[in-house]
Protein backbone atom coordinates (compact mmCIF):
# COMPACT_ATOMS: atom_id res chain seq x y z
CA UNK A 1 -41.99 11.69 18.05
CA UNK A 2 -43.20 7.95 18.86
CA UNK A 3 -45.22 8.09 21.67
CA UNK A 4 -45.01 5.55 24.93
CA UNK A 5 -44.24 2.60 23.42
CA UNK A 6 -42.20 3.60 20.82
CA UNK A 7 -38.64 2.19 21.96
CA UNK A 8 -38.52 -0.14 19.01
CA UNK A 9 -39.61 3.19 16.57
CA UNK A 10 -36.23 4.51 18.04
CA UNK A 11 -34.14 1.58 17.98
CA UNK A 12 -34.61 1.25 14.39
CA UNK A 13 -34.30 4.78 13.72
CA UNK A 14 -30.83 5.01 15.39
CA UNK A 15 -30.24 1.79 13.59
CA UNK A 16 -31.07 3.29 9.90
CA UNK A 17 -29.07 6.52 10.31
CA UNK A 18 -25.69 5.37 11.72
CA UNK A 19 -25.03 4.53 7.92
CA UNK A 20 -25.19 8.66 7.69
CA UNK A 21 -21.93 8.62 9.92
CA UNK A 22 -18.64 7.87 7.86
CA UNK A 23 -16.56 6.63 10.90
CA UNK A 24 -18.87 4.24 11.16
CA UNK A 25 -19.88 3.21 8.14
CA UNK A 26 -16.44 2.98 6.78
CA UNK A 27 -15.72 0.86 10.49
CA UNK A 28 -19.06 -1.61 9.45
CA UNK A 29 -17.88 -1.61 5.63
CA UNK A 30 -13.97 -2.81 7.08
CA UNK A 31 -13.25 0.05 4.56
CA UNK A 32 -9.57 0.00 6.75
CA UNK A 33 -8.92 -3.13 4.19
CA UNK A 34 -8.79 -1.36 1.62
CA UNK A 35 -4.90 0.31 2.81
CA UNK A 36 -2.37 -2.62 3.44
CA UNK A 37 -0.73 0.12 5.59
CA UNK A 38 -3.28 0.65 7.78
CA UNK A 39 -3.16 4.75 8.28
CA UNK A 40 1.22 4.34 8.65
CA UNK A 41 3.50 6.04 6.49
CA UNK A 42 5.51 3.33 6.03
CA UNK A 43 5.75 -0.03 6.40
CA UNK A 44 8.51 -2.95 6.69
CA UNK A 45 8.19 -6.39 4.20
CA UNK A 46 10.00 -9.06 3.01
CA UNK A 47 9.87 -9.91 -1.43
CA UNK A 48 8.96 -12.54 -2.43
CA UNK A 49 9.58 -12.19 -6.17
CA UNK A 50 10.80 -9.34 -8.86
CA UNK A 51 8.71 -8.95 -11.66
CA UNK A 52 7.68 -5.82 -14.50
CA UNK A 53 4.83 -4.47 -15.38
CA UNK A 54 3.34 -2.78 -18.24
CA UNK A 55 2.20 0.66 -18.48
CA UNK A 56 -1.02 1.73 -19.73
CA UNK A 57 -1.13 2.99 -23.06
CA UNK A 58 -0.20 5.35 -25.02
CA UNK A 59 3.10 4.64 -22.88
CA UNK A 60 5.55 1.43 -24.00
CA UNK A 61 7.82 -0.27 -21.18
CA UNK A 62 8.10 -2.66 -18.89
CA UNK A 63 8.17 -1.04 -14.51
CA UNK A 64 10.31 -2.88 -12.40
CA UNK A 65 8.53 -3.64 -9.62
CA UNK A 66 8.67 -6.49 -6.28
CA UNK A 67 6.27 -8.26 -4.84
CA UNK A 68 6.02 -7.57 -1.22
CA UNK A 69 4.67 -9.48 2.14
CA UNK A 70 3.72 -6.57 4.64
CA UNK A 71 5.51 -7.62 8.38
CA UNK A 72 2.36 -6.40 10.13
CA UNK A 73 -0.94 -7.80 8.30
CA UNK A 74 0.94 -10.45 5.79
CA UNK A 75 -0.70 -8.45 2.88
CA UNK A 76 0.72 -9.10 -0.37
CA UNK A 77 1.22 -5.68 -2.59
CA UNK A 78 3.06 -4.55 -5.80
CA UNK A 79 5.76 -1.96 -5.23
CA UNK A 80 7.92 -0.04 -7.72
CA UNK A 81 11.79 0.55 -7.50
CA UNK A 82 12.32 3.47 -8.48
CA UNK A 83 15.91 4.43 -10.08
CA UNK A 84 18.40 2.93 -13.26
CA UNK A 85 19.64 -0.43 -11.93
CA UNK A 86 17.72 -0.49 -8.84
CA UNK A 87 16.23 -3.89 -9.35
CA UNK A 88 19.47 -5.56 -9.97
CA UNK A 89 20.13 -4.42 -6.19
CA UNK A 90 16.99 -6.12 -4.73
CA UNK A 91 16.99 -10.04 -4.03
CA UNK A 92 14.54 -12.27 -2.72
CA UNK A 93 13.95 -12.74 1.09
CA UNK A 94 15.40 -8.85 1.52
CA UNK A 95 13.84 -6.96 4.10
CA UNK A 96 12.12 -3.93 2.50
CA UNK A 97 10.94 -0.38 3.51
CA UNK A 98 7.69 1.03 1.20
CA UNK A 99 5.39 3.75 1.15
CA UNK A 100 2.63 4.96 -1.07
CA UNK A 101 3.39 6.24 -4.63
CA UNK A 102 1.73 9.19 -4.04
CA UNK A 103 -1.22 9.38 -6.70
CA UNK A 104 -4.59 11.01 -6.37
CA UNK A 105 -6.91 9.32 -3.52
CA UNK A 106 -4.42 6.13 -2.83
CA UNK A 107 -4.37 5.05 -6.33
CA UNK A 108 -1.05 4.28 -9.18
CA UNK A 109 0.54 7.48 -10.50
CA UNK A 110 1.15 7.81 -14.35
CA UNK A 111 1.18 5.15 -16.23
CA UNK A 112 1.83 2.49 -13.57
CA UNK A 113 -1.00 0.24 -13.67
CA UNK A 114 -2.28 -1.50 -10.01
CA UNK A 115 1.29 -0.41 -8.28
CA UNK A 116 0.33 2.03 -5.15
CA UNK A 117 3.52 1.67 -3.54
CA UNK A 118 7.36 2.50 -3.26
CA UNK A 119 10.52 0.45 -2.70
CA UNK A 120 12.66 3.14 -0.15
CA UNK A 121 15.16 1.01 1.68
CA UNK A 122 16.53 -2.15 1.40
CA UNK A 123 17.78 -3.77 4.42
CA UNK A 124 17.90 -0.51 6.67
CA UNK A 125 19.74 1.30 3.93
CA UNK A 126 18.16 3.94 1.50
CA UNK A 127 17.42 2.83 -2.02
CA UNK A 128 18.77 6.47 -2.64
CA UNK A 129 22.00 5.59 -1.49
CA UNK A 130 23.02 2.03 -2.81
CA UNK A 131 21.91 3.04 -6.65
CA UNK A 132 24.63 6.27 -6.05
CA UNK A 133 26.90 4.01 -4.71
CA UNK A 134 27.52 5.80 -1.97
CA UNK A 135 26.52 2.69 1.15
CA UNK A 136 26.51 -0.84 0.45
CA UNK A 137 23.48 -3.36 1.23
CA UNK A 138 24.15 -5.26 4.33
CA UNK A 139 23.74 -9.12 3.95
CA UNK A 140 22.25 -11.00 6.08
């Protein structure tokens, strides 16, 4: 233990070992950048374009996927929509719902190369829904 005039001993001590602490490490390391949603479950954007994808090998295909401007940071992700015909019902400038994919530790699932996230509603209305035919996407 440093003796009388050991403040700056202690300083740099407590210093050195707050790396050891993961709150805030990941808080000095703005590790909270790394997810667009920010700890949510969901999160509202607009698309700015369609576009596919391909899928890693040994798999052949093209994903359907949008690129989407998050409402509440103005991150710019990839998202999948999911379903037959499902990109034929998404248009620029609609308002989007997504959510993570769902793979091991944040990552893609499958195949799907640098795609983390989920189309789930378009416009208010359940992706679900409009590929079954059962609602209609409201215009705006």
């Amino acid at each position: 233990m440093p003796g009388e005039y050991g403040a700056r001993k202690l300083k740099r001590n407590r210093d050195h070992f707050r790396w050891k602490k993961s709150k805030w490490k990941s808080r000095a390391l703005k590790l909270w950048g790394k997810n667009p949603l920010r700890g949510a479950p969901m999160a509202k954007g607009i698309v700015l374009e369609k576009r596919a994808v391909e899928q890693k090998q040994p798999s052949s295909g093209l994903i359907k996927a949008v690129r989407v401007q998050l409402m509440k940071n103005n991150i710019q992700v990839t998202a999948h929509v999911p379903g037959t015909g499902a990109i034929g019902k998404v248009n620029e400038h609609d308002e989007v719902t997504v959510t993570s994919l769902g793979g091991s530790q944040g990552g893609g699932k499958g195949s799907m190369v640098g795609i983390k996230f989920k189309v789930i509603a378009i416009n208010g209305v359940s992706l679900k829904e409009i590929v079954a035919g059962r609602k209609q996407k409201p215009t705006r």
